[in-house]
C-alpha atoms as a PDB file:
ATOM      1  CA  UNK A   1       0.000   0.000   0.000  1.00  0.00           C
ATOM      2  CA  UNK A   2       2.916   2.339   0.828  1.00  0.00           C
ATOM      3  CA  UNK A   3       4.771   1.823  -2.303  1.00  0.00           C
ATOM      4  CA  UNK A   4       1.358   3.471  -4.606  1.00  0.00           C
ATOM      5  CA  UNK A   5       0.727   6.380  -2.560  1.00  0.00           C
ATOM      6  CA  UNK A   6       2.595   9.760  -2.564  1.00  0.00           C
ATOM      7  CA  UNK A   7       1.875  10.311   0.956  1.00  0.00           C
ATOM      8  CA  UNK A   8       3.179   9.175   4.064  1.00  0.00           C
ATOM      9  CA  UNK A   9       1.086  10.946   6.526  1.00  0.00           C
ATOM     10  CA  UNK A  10      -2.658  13.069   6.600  1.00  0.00           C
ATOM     11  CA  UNK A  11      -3.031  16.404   8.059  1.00  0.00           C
ATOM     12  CA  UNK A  12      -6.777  16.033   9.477  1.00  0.00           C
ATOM     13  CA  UNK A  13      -8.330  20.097   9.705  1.00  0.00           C
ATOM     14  CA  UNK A  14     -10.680  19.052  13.046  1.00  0.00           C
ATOM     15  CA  UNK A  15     -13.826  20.446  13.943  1.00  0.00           C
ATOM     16  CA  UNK A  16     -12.559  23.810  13.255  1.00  0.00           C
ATOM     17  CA  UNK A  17      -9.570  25.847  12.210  1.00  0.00           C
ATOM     18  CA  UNK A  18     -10.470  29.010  14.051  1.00  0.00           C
ATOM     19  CA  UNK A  19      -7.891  29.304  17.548  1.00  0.00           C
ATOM     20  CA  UNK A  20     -10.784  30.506  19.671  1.00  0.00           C
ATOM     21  CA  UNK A  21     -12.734  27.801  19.708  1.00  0.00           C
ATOM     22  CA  UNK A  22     -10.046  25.332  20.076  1.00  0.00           C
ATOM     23  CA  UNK A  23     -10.160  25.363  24.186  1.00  0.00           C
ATOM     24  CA  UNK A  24     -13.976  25.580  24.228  1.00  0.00           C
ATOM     25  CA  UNK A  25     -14.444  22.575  22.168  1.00  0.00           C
ATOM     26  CA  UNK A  26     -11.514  20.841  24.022  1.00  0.00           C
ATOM     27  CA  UNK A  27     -13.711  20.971  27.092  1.00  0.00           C
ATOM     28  CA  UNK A  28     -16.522  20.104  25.497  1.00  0.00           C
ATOM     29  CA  UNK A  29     -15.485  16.999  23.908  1.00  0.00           C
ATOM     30  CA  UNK A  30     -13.990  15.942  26.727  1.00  0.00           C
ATOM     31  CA  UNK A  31     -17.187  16.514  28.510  1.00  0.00           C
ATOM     32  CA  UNK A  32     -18.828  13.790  26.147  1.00  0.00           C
ATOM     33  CA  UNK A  33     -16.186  11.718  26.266  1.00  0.00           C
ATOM     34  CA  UNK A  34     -16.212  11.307  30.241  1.00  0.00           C
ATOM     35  CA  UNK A  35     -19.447  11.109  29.752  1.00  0.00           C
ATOM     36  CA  UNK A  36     -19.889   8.230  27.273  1.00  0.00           C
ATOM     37  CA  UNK A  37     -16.645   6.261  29.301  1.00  0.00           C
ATOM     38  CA  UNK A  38     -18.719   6.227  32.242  1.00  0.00           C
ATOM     39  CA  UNK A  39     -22.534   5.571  30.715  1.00  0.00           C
ATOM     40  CA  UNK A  40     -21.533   2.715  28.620  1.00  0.00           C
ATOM     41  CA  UNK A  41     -18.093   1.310  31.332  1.00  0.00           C
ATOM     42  CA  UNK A  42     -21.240   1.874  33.778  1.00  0.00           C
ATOM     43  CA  UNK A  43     -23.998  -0.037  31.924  1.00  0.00           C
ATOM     44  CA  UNK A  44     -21.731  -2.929  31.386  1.00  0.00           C
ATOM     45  CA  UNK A  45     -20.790  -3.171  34.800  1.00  0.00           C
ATOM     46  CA  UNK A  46     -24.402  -3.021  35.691  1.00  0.00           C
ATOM     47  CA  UNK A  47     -25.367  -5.817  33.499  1.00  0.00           C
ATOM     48  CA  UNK A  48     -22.739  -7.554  34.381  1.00  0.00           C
ATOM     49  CA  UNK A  49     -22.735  -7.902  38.527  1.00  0.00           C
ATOM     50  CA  UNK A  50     -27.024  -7.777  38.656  1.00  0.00           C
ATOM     51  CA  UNK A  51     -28.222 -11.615  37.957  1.00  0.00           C
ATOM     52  CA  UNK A  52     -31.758  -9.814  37.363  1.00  0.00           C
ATOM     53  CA  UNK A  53     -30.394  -7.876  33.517  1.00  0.00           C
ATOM     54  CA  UNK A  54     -28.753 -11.874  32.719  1.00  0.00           C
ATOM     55  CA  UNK A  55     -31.153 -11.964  29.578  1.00  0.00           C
ATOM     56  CA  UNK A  56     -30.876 -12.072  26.098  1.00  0.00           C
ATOM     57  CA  UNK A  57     -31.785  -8.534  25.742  1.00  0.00           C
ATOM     58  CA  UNK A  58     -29.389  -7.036  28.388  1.00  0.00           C
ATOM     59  CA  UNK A  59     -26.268  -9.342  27.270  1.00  0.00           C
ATOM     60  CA  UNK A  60     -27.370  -7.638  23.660  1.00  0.00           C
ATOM     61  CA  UNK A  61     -26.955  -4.017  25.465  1.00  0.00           C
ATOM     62  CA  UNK A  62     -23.643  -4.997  27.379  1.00  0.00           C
ATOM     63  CA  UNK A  63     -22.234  -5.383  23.499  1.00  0.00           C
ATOM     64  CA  UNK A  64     -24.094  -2.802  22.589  1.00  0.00           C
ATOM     65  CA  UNK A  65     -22.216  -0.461  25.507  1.00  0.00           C
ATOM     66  CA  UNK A  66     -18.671  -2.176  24.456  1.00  0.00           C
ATOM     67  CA  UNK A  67     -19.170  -1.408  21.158  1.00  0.00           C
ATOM     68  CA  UNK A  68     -19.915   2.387  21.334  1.00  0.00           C
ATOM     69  CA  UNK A  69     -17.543   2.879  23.842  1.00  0.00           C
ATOM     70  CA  UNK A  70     -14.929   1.343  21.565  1.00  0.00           C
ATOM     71  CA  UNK A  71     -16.311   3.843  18.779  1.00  0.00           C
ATOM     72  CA  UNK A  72     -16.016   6.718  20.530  1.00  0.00           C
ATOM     73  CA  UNK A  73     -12.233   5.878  21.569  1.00  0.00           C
ATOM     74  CA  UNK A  74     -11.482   5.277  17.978  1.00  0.00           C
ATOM     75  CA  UNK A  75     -12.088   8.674  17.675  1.00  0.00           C
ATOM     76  CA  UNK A  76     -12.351  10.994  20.201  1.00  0.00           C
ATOM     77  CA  UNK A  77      -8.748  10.802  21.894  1.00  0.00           C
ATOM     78  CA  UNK A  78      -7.163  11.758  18.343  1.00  0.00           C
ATOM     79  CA  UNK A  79      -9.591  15.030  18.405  1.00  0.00           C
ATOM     80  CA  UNK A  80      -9.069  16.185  22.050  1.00  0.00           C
ATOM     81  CA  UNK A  81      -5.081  15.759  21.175  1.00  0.00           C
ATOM     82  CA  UNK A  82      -5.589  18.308  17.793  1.00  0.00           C
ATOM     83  CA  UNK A  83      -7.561  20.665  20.013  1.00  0.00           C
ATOM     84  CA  UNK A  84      -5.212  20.987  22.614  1.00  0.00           C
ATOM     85  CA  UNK A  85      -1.974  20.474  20.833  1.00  0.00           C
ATOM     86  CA  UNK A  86      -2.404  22.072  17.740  1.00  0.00           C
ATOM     87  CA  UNK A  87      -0.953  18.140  15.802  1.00  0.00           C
ATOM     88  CA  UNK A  88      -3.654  17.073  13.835  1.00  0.00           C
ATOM     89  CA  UNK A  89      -1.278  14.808  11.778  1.00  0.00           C
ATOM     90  CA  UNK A  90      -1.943  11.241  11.225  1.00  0.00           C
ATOM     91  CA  UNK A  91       0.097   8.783   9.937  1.00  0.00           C
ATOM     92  CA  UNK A  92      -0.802   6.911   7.105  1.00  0.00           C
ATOM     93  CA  UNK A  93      -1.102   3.664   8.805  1.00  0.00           C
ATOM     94  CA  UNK A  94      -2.661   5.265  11.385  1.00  0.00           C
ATOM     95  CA  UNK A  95      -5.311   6.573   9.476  1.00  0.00           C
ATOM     96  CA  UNK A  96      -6.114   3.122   7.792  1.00  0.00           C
ATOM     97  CA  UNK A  97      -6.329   1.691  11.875  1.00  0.00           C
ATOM     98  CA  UNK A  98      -8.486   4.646  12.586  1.00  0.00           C
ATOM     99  CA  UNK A  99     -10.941   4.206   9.667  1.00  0.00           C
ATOM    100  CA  UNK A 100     -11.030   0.232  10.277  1.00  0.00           C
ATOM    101  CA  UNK A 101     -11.852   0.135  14.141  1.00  0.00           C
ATOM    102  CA  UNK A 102     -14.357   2.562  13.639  1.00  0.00           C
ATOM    103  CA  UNK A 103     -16.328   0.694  10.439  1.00  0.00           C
ATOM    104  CA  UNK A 104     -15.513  -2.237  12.254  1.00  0.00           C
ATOM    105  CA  UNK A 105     -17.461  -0.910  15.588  1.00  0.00           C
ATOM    106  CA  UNK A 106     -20.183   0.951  12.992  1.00  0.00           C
ATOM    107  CA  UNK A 107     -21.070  -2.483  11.342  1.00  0.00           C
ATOM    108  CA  UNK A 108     -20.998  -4.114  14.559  1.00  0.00           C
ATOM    109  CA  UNK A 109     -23.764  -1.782  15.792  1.00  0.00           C
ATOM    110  CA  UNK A 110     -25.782  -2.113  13.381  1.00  0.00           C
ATOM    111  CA  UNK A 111     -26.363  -5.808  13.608  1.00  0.00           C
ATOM    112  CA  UNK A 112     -26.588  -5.586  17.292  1.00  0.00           C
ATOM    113  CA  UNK A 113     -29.565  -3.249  16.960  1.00  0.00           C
ATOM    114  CA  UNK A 114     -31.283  -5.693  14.468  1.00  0.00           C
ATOM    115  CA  UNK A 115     -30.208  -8.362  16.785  1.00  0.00           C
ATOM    116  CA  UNK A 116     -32.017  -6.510  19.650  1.00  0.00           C
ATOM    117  CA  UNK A 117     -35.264  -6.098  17.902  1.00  0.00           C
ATOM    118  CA  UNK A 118     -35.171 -10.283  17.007  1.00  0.00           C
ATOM    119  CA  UNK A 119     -35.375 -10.326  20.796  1.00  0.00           C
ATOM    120  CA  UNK A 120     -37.476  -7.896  21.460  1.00  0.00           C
ATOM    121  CA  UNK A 121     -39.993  -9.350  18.368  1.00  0.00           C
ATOM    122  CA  UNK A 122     -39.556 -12.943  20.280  1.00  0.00           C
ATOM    123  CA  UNK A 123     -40.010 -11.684  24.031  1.00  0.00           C
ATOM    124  CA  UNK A 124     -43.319  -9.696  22.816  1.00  0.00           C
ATOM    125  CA  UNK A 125     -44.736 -12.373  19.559  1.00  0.00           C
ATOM    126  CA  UNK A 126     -43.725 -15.793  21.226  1.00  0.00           C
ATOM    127  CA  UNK A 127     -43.374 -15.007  25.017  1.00  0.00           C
ATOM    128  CA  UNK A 128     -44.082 -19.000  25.230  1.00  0.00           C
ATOM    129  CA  UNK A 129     -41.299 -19.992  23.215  1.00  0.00           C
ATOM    130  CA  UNK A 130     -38.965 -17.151  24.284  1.00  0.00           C
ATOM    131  CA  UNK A 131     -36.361 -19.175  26.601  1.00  0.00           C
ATOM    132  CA  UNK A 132     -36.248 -21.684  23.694  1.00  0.00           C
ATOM    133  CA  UNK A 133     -35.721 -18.900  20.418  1.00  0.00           C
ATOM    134  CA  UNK A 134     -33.297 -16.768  22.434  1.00  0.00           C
ATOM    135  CA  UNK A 135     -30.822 -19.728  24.507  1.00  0.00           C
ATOM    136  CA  UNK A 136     -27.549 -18.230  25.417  1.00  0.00           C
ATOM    137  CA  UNK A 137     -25.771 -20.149  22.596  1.00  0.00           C
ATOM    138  CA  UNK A 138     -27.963 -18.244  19.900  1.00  0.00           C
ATOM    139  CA  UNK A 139     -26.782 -15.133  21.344  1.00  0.00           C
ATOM    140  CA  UNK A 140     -23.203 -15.754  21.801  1.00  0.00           C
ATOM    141  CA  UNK A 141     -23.470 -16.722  18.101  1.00  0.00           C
ATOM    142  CA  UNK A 142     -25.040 -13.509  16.756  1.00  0.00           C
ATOM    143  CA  UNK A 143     -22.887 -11.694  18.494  1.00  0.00           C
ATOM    144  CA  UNK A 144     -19.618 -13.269  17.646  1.00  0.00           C
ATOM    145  CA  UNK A 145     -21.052 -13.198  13.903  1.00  0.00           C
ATOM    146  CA  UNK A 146     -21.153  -9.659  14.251  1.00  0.00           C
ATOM    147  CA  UNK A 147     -18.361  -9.088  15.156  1.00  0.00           C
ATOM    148  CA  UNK A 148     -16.714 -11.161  12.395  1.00  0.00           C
ATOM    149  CA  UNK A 149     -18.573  -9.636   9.521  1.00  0.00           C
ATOM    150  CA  UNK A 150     -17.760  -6.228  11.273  1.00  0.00           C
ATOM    151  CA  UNK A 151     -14.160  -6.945  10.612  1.00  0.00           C
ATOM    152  CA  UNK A 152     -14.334  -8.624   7.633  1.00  0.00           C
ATOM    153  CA  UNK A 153     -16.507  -5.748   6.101  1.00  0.00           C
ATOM    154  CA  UNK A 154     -13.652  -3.263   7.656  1.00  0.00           C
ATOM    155  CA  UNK A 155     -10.767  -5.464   5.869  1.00  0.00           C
ATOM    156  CA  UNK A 156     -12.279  -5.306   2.766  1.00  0.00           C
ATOM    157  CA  UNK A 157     -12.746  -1.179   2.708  1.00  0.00           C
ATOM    158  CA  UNK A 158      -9.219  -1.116   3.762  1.00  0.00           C
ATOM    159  CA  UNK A 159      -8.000  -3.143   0.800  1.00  0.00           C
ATOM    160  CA  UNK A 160      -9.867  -1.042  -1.151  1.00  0.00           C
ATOM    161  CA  UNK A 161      -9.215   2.407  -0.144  1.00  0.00           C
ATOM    162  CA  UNK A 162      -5.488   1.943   0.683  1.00  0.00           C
ATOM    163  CA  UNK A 163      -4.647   0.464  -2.717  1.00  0.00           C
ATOM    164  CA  UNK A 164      -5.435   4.226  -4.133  1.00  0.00           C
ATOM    165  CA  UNK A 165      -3.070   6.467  -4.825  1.00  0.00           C
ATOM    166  CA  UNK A 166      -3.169   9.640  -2.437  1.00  0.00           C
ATOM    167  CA  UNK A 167      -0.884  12.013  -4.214  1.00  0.00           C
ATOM    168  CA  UNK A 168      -3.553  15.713  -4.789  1.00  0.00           C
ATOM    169  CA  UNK A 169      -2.865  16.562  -1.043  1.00  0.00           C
ATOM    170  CA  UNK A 170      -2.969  14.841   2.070  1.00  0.00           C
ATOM    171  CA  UNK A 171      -4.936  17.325   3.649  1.00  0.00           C
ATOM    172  CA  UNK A 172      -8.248  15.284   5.134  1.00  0.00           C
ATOM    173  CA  UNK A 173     -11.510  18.138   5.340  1.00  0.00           C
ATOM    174  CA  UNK A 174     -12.661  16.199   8.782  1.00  0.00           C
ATOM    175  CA  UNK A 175     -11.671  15.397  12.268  1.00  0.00           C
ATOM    176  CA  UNK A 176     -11.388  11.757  11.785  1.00  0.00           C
ATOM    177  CA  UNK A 177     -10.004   9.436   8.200  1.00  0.00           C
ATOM    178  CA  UNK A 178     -13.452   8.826   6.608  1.00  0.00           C
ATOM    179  CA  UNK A 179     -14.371   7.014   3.540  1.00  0.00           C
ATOM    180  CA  UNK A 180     -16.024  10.040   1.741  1.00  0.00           C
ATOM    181  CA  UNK A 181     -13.411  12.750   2.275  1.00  0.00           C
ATOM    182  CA  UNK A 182     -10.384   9.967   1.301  1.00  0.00           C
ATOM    183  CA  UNK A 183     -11.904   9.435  -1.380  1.00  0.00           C
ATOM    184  CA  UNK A 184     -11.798  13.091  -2.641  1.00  0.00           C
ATOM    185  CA  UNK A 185      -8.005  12.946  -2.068  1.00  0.00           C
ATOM    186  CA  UNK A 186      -7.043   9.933  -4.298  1.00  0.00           C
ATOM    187  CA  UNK A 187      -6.193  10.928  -8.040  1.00  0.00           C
ATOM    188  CA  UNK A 188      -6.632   6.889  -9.657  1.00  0.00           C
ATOM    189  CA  UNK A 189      -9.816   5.764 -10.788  1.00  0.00           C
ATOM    190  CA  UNK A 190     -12.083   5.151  -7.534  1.00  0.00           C
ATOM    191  CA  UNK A 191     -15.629   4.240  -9.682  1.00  0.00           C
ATOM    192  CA  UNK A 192     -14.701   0.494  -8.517  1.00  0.00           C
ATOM    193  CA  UNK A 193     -13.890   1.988  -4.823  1.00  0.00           C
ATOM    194  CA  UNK A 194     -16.838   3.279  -4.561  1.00  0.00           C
ATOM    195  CA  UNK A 195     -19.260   0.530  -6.043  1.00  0.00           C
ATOM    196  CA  UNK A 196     -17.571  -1.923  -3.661  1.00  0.00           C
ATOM    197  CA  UNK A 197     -18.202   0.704  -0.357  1.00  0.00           C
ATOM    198  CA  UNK A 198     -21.725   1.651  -1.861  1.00  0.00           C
ATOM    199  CA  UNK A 199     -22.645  -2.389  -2.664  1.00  0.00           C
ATOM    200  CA  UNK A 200     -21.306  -3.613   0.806  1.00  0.00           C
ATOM    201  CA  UNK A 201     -22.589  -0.274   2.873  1.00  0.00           C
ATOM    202  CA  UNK A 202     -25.781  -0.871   1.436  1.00  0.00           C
ATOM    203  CA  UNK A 203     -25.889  -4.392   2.569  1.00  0.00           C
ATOM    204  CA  UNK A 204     -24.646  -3.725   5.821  1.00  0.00           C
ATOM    205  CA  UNK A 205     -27.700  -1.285   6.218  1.00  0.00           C
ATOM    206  CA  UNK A 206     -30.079  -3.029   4.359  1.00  0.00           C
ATOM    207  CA  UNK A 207     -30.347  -6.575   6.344  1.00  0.00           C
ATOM    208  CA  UNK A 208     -30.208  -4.782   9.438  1.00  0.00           C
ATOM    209  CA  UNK A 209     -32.652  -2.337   8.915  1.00  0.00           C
ATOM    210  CA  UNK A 210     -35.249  -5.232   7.861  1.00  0.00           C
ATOM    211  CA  UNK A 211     -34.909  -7.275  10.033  1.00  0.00           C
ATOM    212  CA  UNK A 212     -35.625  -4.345  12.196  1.00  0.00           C
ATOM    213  CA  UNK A 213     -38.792  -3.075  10.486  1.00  0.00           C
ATOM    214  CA  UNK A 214     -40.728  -7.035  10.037  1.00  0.00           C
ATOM    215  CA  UNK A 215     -39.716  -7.446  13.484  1.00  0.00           C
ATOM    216  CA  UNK A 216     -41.080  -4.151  14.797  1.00  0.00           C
ATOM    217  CA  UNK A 217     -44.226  -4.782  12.390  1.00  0.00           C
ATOM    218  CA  UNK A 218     -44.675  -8.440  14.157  1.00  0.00           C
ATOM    219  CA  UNK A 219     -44.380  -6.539  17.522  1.00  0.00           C
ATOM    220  CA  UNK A 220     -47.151  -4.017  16.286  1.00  0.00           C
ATOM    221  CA  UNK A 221     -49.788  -6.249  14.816  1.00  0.00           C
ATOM    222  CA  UNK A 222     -49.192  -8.395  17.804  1.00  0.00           C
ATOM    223  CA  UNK A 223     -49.898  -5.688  20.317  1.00  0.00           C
ATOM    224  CA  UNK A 224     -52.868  -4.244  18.295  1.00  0.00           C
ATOM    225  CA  UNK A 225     -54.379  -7.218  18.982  1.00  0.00           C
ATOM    226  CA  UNK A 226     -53.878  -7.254  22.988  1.00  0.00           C
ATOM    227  CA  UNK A 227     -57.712  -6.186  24.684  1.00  0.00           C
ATOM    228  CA  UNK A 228     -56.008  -4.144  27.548  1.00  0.00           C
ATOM    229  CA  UNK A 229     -54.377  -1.057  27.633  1.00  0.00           C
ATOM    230  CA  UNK A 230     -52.096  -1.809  30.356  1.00  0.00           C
ATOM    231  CA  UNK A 231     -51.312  -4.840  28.341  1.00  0.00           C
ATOM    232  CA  UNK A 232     -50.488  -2.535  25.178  1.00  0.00           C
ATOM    233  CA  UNK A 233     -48.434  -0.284  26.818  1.00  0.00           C
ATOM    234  CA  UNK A 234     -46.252  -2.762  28.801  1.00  0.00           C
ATOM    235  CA  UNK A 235     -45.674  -4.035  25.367  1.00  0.00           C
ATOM    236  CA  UNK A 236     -44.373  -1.161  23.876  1.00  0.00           C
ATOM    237  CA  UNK A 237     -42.540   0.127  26.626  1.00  0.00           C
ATOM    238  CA  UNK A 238     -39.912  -2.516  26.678  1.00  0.00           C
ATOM    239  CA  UNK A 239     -39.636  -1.454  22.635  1.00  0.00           C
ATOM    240  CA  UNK A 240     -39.462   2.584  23.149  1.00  0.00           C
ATOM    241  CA  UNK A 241     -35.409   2.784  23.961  1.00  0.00           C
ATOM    242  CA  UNK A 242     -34.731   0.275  21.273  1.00  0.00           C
ATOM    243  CA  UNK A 243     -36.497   2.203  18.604  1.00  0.00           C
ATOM    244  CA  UNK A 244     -35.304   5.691  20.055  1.00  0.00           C
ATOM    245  CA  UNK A 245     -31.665   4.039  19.298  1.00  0.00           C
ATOM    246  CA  UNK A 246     -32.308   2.573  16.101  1.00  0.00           C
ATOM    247  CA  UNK A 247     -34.297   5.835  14.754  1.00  0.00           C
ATOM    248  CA  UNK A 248     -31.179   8.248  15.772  1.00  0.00           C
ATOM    249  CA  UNK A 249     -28.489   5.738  14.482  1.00  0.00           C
ATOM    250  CA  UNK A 250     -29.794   4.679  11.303  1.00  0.00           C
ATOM    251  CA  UNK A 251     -31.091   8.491  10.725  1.00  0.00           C
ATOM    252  CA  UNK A 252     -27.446   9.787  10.636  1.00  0.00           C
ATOM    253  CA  UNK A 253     -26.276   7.135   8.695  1.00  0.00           C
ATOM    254  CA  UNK A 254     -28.344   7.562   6.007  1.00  0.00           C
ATOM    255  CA  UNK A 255     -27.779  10.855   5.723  1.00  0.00           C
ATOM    256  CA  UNK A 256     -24.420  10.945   5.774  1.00  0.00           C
ATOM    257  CA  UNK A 257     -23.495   7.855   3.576  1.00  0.00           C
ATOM    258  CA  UNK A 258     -26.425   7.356   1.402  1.00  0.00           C
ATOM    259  CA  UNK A 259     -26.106  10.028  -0.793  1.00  0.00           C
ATOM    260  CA  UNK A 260     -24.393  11.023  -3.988  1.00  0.00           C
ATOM    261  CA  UNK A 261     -20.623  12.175  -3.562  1.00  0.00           C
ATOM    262  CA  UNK A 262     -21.151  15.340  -5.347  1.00  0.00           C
ATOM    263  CA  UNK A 263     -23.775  16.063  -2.870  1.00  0.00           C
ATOM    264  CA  UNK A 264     -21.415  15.909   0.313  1.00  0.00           C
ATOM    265  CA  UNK A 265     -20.733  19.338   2.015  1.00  0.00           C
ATOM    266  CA  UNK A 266     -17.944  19.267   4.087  1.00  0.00           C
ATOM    267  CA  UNK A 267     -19.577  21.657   7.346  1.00  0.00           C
ATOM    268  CA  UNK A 268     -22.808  18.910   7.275  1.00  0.00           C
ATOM    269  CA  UNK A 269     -20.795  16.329   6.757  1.00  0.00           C
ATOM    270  CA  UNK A 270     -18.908  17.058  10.009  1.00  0.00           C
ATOM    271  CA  UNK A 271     -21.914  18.062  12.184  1.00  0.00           C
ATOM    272  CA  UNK A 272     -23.675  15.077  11.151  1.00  0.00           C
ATOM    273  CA  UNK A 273     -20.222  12.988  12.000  1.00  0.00           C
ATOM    274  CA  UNK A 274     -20.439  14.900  15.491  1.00  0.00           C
ATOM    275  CA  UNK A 275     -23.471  12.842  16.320  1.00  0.00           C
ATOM    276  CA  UNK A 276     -22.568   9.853  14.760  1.00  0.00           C
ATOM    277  CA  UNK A 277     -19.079   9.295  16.658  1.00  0.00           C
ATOM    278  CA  UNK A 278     -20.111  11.275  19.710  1.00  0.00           C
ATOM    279  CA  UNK A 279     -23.419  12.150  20.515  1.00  0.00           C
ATOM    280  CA  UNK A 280     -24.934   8.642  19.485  1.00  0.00           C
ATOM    281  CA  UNK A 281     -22.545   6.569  21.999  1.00  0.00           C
ATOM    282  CA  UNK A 282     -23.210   8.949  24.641  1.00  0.00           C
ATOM    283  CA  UNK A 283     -27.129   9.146  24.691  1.00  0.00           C
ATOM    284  CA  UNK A 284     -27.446   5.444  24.157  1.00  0.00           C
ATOM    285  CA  UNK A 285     -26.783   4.580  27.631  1.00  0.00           C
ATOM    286  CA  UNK A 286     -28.843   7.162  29.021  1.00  0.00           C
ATOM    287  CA  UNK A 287     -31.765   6.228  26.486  1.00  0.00           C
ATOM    288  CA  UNK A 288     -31.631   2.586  27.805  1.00  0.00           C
ATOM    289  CA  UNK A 289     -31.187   3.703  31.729  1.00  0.00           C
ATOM    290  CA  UNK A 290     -34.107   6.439  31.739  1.00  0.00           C
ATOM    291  CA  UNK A 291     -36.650   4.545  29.873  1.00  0.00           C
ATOM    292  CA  UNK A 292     -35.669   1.052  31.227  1.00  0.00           C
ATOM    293  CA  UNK A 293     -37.019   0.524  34.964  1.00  0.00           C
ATOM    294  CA  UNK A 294     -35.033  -2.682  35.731  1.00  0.00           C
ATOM    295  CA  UNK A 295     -32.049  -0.676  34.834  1.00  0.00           C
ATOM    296  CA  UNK A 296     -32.813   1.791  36.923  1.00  0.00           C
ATOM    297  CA  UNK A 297     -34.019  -0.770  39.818  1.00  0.00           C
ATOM    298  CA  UNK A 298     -30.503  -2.836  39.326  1.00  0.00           C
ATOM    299  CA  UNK A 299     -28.805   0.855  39.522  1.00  0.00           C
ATOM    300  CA  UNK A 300     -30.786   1.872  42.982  1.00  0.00           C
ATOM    301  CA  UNK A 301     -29.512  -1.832  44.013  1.00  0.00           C
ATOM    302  CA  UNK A 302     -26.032  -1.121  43.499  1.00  0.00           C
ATOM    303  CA  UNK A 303     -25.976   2.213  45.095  1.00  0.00           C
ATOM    304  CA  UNK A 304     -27.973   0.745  47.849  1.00  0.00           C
ATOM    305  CA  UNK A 305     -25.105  -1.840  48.368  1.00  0.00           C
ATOM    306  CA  UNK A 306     -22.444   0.644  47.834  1.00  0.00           C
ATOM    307  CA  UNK A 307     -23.416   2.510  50.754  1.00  0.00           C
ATOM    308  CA  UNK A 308     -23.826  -0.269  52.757  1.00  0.00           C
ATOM    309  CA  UNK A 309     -20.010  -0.914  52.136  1.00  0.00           C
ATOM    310  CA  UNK A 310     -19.916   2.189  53.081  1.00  0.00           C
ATOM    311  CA  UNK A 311     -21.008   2.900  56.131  1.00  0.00           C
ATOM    312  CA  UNK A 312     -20.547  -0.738  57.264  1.00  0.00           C
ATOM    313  CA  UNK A 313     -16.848  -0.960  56.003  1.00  0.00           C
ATOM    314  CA  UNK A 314     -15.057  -4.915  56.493  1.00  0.00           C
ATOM    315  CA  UNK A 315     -12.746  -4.765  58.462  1.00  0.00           C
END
């Protein structure tokens, strides 16, 4: 890969080239960043010490926390470093480990969200077969799928992009190496590039995002046919975080890869990549805690036994 491009490093411009922001958006971004370590660090400790959240859905939303924390340290660190330092440099290799973790983590979450409304589409359709549709080996095997074809999809864009040659500029319009603005940088032929990105994006989107809406449209002929209200809106309360998730992910996605090249702005581009890389693995924690009561029961349990500990300390 080395030997066919003209550059050995990328100069990426950040969030913004204007000084006096720098230290303002330093502090915010680390703000978010604190703040998604310890929602999604939190939530998988959670799930992990309560025997209660031991369920299909909540070993889902442990990988689900994993992953976006993972995400967001793909690319965060690299941007609070060019704010406060003033390098916003990145080495070519680098770059190519930057943009595989994070469409490694990207596909990853993607599947895991379908996977989670399979589960939810089982717990509310077949409540009678549910302990026999979800076993533990089923979801140790979605998940580990996932998280093949996640790397195996990033491998592939790798070999793809990285085979260009980079020799216009090696000046990257965004605050993290992205498909669309490396693209812009390579002068050899990239129709193939991008018909490989666009076929396997598409699929990576597509299967997710149906399994998604005929499970969600199972879950809602199902519940229009429950006689009680209370029954109804038990039944779509243990759906509302999981579609406020999948709404705000797949929502930035397809905005932001789904359209024509041509029709890219670089300021949208990087706003919409704000709440993609940031935003997005920050509120999902809080989406599932607020709106989930035996999250927030399990939570109340460990802060119960925390001070406890505390004011009963072992000697």
């Amino acid at each position: 890969m080395d030997n066919r491009s003209e550059v050995n490093a990328f100069i990426l411009l950040g969030l913004t080239e204007a000084p006096v922001f720098q230290v303002p958006l330093f502090i915010m971004v680390t703000l978010i960043y604190l703040i998604t370590l310890v929602g999604n660090l939190g939530m998988v400790a959670l799930i992990s010490h309560d025997s209660y959240l031991h369920t299909p859905m909540y070993f889902f939303l442990r990988n689900l926390s994993l992953v976006d924390f993972g995400l967001s340290s793909t690319i965060i660190p690299k941007v609070m470093t060019g704010l406060l330092t003033g390098n916003k440099i990145i080495s070519y290799n680098g770059c190519a480990t930057q943009l595989f973790f994070f469409v490694t983590f990207a596909t990853i979450e993607s599947l895991l969200l379908a996977f989670m409304a399979y589960d939810r589409h089982a717990a509310v359709c077949r409540p009678l077969h549910y302990t026999t549709i979800m076993t533990s080996k089923i979801c140790v095997y979605l998940v580990s799928g996932a998280h093949i074809w996640g790397f195996l999809t990033s491998a592939i864009f790798i070999g793809n992009i990285f085979s260009l040659s980079f020799c216009r500029s090696n000046v990257i319009h965004h605050f993290y190496c992205d498909i669309p603005p490396l693209l812009v940088l390579s002068c050899s032929e990239i129709h193939m590039t991008e018909t490989v990105v666009f076929i396997i994006g598409s699929l990576n989107a597509s299967f997710p995002f149906l399994v998604i809406f005929f499970s969600y449209l199972l879950i809602f002929i199902t519940v229009l046919k429950i006689r009680s209200a209370d029954g109804r809106q038990k039944a779509f309360s243990t759906c509302a975080s999981h579609l406020t998730a999948v709404f705000i992910f797949y929502g930035t996605v397809t905005f932001m890869y789904f359209q024509p090249s041509s029709s890219h702005s670089m300021d949208s581009d990087k706003m919409v990549s704000v709440f993609y890389t940031m935003i997005i693995p920050m509120l999902n924690p809080l989406i599932y805690s607020l709106r989930n009561k035996e999250v927030k029961n399990a939570f109340r349990k460990a802060m119960k036994r925390q001070c406890l500990q505390f004011d009963h300390p072992i000697n």
